[in-house]
Protein backbone atom coordinates (compact mmCIF):
# COMPACT_ATOMS: atom_id res chain seq x y z
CA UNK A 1 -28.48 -21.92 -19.61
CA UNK A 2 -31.71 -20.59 -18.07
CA UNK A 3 -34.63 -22.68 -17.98
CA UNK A 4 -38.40 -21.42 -18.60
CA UNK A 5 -40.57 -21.66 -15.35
CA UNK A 6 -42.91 -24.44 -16.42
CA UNK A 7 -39.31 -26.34 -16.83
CA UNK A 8 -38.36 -25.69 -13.32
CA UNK A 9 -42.00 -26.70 -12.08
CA UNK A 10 -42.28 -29.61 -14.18
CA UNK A 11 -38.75 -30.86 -12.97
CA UNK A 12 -39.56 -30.11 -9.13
CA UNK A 13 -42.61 -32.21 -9.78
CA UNK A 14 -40.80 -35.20 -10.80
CA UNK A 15 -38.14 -34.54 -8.25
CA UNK A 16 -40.83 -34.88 -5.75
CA UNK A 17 -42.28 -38.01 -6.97
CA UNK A 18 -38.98 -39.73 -6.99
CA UNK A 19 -38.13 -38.41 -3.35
CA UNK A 20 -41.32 -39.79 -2.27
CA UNK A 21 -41.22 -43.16 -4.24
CA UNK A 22 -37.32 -43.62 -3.07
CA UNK A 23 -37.48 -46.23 -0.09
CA UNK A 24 -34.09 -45.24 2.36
CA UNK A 25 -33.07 -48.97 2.99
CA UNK A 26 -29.07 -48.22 2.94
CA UNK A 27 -26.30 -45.57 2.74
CA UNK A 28 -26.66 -45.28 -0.88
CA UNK A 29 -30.26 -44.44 -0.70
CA UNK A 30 -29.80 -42.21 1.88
CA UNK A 31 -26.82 -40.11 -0.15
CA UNK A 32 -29.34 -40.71 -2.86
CA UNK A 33 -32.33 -38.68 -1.43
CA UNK A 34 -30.20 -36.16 0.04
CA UNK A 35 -29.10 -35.40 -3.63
CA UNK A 36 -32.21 -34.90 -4.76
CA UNK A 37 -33.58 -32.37 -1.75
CA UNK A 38 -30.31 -30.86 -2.63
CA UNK A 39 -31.24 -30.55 -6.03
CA UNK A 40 -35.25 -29.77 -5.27
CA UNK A 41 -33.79 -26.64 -3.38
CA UNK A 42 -31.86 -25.38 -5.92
CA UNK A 43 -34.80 -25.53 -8.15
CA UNK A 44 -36.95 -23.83 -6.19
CA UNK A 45 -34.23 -21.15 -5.24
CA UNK A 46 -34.00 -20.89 -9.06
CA UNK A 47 -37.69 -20.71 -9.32
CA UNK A 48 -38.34 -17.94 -7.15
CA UNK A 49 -35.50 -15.83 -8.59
CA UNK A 50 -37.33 -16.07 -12.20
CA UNK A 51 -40.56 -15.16 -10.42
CA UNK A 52 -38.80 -11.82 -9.04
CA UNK A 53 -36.99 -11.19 -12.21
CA UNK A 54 -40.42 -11.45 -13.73
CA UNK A 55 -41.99 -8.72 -11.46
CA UNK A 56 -38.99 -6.30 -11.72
CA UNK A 57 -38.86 -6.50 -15.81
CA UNK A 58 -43.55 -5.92 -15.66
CA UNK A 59 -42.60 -3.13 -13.02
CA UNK A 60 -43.32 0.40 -14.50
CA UNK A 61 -39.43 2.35 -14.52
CA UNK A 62 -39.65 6.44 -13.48
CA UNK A 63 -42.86 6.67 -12.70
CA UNK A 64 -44.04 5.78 -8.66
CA UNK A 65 -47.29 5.93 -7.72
CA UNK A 66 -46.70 9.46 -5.73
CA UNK A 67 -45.47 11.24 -8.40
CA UNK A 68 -48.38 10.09 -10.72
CA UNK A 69 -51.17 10.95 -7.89
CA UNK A 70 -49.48 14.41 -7.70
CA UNK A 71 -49.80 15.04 -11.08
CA UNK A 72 -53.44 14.23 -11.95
CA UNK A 73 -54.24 16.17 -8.94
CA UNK A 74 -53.01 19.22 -10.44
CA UNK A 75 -55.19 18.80 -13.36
């Protein structure tokens, strides 16, 4: 299942509010907020690889900017 990007940045958000509410007063807590940087990671990971699969799909295919400069010079 792929998530939208306003999913992963709405669930990084509250990932971050939790990690920064979460008081480390035993070993539990401490597992505890190493799951969730664990988990804010992968979301970001996740998060930048929807951002580059954004800019490949809005990237023009066959044409690079040489070959179009070459051609409307010959006009």
């Amino acid at each position: 299942m792929t998530l939208s990007r306003q999913s992963l940045e709405i669930l990084v958000d509250l990932l971050e509010i939790k990690i920064n509410a979460l008081h480390v007063q035993d070993r539990d807590d401490a597992r505890e907020l190493n799951k969730l940087r664990k988990c804010r990671q992968e979301l970001l990971l996740d998060l930048t690889q929807t951002n580059s699969k954004r800019r490949r799909l809005l990237r023009p295919v066959g044409i690079s900017e040489r070959s179009y400069r070459a051609g409307t010079s010959r006009r």
